[in-house]
Protein backbone atom coordinates (compact mmCIF):
# COMPACT_ATOMS: atom_id res chain seq x y z
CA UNK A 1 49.90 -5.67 -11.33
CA UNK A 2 46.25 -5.28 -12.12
CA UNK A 3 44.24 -2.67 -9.65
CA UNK A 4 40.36 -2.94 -9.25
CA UNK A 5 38.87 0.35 -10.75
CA UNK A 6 37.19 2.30 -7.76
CA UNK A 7 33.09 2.93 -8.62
CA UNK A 8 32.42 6.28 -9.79
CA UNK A 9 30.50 7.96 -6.98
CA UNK A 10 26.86 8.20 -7.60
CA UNK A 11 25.81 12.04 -7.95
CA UNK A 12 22.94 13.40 -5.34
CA UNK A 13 19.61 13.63 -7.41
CA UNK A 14 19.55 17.31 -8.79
CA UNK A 15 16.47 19.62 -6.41
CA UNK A 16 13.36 19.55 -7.62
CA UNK A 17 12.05 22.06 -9.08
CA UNK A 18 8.25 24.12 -8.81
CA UNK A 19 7.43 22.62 -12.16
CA UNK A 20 8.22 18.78 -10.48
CA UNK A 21 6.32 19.73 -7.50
CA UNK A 22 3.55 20.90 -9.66
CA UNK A 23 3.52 18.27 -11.99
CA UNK A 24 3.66 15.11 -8.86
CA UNK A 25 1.04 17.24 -6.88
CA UNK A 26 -1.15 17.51 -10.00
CA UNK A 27 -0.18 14.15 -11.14
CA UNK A 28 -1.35 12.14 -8.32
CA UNK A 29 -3.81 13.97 -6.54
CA UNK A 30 -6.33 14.91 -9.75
CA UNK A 31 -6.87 13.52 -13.16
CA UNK A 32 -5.68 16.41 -14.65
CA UNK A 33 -3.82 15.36 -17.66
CA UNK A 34 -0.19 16.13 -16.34
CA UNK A 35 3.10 14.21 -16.74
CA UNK A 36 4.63 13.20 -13.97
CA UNK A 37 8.82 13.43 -15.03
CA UNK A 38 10.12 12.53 -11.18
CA UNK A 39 8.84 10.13 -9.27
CA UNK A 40 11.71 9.93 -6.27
CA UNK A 41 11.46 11.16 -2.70
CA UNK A 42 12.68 14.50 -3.72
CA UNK A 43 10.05 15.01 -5.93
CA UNK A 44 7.35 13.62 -3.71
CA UNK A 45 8.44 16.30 -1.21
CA UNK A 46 7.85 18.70 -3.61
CA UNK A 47 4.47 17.64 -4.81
CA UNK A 48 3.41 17.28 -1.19
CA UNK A 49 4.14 21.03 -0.47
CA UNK A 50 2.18 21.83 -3.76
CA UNK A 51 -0.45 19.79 -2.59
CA UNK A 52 -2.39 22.67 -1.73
CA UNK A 53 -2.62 24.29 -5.18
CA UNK A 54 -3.94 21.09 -6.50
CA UNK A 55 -6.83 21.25 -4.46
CA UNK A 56 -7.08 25.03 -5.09
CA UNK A 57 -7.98 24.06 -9.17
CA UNK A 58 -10.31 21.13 -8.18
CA UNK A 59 -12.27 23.82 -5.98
CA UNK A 60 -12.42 26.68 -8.68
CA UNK A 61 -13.75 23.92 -10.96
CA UNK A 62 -16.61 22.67 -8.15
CA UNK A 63 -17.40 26.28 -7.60
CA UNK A 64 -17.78 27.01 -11.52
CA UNK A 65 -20.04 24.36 -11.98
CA UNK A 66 -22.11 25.01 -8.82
CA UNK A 67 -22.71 29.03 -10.06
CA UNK A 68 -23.18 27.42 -13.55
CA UNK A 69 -25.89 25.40 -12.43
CA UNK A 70 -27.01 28.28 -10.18
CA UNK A 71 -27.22 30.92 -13.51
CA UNK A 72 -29.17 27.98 -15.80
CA UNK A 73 -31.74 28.09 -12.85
CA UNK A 74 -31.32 25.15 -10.87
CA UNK A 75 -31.44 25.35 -7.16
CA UNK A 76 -29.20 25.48 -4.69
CA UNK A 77 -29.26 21.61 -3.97
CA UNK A 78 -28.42 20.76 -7.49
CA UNK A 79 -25.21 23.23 -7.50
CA UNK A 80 -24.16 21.57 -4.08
CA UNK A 81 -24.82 18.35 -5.41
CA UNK A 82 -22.42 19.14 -8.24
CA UNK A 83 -19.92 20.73 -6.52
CA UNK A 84 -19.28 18.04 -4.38
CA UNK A 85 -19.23 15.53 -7.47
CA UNK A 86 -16.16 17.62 -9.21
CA UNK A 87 -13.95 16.49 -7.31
CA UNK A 88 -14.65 13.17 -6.83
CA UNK A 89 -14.75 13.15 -10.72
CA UNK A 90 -11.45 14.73 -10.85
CA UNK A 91 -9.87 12.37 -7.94
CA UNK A 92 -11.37 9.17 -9.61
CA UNK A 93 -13.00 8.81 -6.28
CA UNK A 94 -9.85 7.86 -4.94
CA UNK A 95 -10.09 10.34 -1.94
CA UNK A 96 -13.83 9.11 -1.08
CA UNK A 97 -12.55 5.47 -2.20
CA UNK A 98 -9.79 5.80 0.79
CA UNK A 99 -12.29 7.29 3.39
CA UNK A 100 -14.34 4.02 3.02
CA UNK A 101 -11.68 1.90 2.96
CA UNK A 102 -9.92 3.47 6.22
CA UNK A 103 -13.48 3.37 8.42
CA UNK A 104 -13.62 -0.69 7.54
CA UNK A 105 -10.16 -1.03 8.88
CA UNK A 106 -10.36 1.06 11.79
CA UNK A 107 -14.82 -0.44 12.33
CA UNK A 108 -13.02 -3.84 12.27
CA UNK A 109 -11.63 -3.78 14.84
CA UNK A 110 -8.78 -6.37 14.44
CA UNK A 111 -4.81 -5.65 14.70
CA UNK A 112 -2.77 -3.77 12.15
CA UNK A 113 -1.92 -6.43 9.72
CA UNK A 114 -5.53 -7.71 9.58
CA UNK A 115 -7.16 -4.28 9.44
CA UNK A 116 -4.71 -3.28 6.33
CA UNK A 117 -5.67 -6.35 4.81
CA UNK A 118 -9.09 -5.52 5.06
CA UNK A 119 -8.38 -1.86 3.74
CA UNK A 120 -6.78 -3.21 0.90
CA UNK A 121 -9.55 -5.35 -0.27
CA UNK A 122 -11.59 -4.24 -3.50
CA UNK A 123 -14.91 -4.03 -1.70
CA UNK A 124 -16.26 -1.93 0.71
CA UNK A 125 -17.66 -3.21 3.76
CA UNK A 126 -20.73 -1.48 6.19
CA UNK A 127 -18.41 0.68 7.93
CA UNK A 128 -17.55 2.18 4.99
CA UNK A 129 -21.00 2.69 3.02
CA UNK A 130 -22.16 3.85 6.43
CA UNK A 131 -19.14 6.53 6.36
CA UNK A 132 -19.73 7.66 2.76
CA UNK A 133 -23.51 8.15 2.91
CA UNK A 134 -22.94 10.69 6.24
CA UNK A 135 -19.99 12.89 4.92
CA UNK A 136 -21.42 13.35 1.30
CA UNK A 137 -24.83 14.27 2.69
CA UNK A 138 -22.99 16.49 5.24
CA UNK A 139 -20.83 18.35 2.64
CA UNK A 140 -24.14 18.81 -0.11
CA UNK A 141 -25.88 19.84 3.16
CA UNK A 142 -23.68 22.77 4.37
CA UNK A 143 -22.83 23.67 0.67
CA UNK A 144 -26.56 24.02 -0.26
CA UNK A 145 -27.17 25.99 2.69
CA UNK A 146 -24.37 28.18 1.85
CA UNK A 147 -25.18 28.24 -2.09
CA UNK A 148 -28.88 29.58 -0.49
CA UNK A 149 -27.33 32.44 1.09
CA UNK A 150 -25.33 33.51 -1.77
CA UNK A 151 -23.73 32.00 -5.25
CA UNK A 152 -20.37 33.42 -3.99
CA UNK A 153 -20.43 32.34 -0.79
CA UNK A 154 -20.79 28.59 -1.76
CA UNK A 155 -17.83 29.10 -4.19
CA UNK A 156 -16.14 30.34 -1.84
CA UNK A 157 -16.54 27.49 0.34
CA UNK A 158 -15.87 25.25 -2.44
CA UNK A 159 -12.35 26.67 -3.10
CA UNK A 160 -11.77 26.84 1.18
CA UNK A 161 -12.85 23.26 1.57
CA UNK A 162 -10.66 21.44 -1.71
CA UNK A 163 -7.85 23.55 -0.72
CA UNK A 164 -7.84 23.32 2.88
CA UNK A 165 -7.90 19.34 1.96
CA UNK A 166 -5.03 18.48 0.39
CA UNK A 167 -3.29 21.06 3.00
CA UNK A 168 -4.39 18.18 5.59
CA UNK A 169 -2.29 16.29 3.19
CA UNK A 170 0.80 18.20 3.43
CA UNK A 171 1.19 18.20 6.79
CA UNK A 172 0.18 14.34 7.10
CA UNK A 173 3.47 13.45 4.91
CA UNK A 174 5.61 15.42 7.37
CA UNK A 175 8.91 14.19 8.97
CA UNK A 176 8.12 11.37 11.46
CA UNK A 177 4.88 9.88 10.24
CA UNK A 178 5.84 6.55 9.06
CA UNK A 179 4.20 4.33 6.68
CA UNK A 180 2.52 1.58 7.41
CA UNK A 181 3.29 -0.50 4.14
CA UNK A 182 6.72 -0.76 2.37
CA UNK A 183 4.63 0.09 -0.95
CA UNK A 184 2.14 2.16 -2.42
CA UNK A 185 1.27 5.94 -2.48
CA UNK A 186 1.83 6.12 1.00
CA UNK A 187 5.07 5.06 1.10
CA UNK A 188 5.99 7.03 -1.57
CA UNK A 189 5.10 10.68 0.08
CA UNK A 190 5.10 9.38 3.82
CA UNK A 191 8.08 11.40 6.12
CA UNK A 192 9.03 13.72 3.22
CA UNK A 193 7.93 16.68 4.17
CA UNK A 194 10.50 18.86 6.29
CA UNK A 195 7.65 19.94 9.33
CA UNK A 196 8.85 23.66 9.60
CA UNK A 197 7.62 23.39 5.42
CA UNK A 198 4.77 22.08 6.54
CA UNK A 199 4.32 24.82 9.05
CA UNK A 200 5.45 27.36 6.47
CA UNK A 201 2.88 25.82 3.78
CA UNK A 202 -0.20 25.90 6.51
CA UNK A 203 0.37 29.60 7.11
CA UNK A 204 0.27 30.78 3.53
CA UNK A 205 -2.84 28.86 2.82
CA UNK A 206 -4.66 30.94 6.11
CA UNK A 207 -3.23 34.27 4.75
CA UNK A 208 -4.20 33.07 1.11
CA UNK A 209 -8.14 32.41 2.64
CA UNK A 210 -7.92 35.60 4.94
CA UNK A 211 -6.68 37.90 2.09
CA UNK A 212 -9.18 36.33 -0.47
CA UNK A 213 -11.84 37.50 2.25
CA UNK A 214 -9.91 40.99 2.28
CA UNK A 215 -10.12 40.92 -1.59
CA UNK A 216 -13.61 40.06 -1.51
CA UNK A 217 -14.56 43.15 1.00
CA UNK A 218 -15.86 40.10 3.75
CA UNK A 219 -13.92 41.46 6.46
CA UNK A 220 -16.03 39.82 9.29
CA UNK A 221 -15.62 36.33 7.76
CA UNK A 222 -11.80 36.40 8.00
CA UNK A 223 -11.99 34.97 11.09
CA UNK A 224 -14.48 31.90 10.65
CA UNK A 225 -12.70 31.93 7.26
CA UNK A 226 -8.87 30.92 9.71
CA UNK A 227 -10.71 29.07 11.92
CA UNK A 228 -12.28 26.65 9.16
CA UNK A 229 -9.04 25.45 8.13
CA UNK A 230 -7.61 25.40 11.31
CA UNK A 231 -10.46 23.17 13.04
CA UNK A 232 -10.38 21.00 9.73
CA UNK A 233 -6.56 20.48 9.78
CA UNK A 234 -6.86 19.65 13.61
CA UNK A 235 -9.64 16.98 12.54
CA UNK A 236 -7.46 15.86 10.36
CA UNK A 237 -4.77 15.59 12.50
CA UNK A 238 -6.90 14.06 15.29
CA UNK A 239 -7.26 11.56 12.00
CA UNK A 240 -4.18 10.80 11.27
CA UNK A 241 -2.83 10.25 14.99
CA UNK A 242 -5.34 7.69 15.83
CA UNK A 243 -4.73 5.66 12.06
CA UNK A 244 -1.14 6.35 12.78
CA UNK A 245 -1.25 3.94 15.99
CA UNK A 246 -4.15 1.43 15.17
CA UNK A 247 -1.99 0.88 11.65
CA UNK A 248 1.26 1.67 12.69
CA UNK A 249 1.45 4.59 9.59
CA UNK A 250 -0.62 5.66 7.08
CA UNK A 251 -1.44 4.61 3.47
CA UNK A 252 -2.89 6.05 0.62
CA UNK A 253 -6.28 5.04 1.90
CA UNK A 254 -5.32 7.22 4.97
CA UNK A 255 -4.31 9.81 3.00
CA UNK A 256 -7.90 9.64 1.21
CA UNK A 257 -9.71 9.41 4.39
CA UNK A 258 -7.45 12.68 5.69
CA UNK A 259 -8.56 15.09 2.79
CA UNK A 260 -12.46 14.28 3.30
CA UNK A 261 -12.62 14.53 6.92
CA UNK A 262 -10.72 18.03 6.41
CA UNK A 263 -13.06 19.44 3.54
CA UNK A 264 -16.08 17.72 5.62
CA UNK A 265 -14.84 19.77 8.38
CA UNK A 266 -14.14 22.81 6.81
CA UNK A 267 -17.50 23.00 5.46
CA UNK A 268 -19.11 22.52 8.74
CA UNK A 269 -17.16 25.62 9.64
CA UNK A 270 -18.18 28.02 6.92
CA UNK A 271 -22.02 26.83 7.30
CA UNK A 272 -22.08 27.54 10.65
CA UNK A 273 -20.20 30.51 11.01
């Protein structure tokens, strides 16, 4: 009497570990060249909570090149000019690419399936040249003003503002944010963060920005320094709610559209404060 052989019993995916979230987070948030070895949900979780660290290199690269430019002799328009070009050089543009993409499909003004179909179209429509021009002349703006003051204040803000970006990131891909296509980047990293790691990841970047200011001897800018990210993430948030029900989730191009409005934001802050 012949017996059907059971199936062997599929083993859980092994944790990921700091080098896969480092590697995803690097992977698919900069150009950086880094190979990707895990490209599951574990993994994505992983690279979303690194997120953060990602846009902590892209920032220490913008802020290099702005007190580069700042040492050759340029002004302090040039160096915010080039600031805010590193990391759209080291994002492909995907991040300003997204923001454009997202204001045409929430400027249209059509229903979910039509707006995503507009988003996912290879041009970029009015709403979204319209949206570009304003938040790149806003971030050069508040950077050059802050590159006037002092070289190390506009690095400063440069390494605030990428970081405190891809934190908006982080806590966008948290439990209970669905996507809002089966495919795509979005899908991939959308709902995989646990939201008390979220949490967890948020507070070390404001310690990380309030003991930089500490380290720095800036005591009286810890608090605009907090309140940068916090108003940016909240902006971000804000964001993310409203894409959340005119798309019914978020995409890639969300995600693209999350990290701008947050450095945007951020920048604001710091210039102001």
């Amino acid at each position: 009497m012949s017996t059907t052989p059971e199936p062997e019993p599929t083993l859980p995916a092994p944790k990921p570990t700091l080098s896969d979230g480092l590697r995803f987070a690097f992977g698919t948030l900069t150009v950086l060249p880094v190979t990707v070895s895990r490209w599951d949900r574990e993994a994505a979780r992983a690279g979303m909570l690194c997120a953060p660290a990602a846009g902590m290199v892209v920032g220490l690269v913008s802020a290099a090149l702005g007190g580069l430019l700042l040492v050759l002799g340029s002004g302090a328009l040039l160096a915010a000019v080039a600031s805010v070009a590193v990391p759209a050089v080291l994002t492909r543009g995907l991040h300003l690419d997204g923001l454009a993409d997202t204001a045409d499909g929430l400027g249209s003004g059509k229903p979910a399936a039509d707006a995503l179909r507009i988003m996912k179209q290879s041009d970029i429509g009015p709403f979204g040249v319209i949206t570009l021009v304003f938040v790149l002349f806003t971030q050069v703006a508040a950077l050059a003003g802050l590159y006037g003051e002092s070289w190390a204040l506009g690095a400063f803000a440069a390494v605030v503002s990428a970081t405190t970006a891809r934190l908006a990131l982080t806590l966008a891909a948290r439990e209970g944010v669905p996507p809002a296509r089966p495919e795509g980047l979005g899908a991939a990293v959308a709902g995989t963060v646990r939201v008390r790691d979220a949490l967890l990841v948020a507070a070390l970047v404001l310690c990380a920005a309030g003991g930089l200011c500490a380290l720095l001897g800036v005591y009286g800018a810890i608090l605009d320094t907090v309140l940068a990210v916090v108003f940016a993430c909240a902006a971000a948030e804000a964001l993310l709610r409203h894409c959340t029900r005119r798309f019914g989730g978020v995409t890639g191009d969300v995600f693209g559209a999350l990290a701008e409005t947050a450095a945007t934001i951020a920048l604001i802050k710091l210039v102001l404060g």
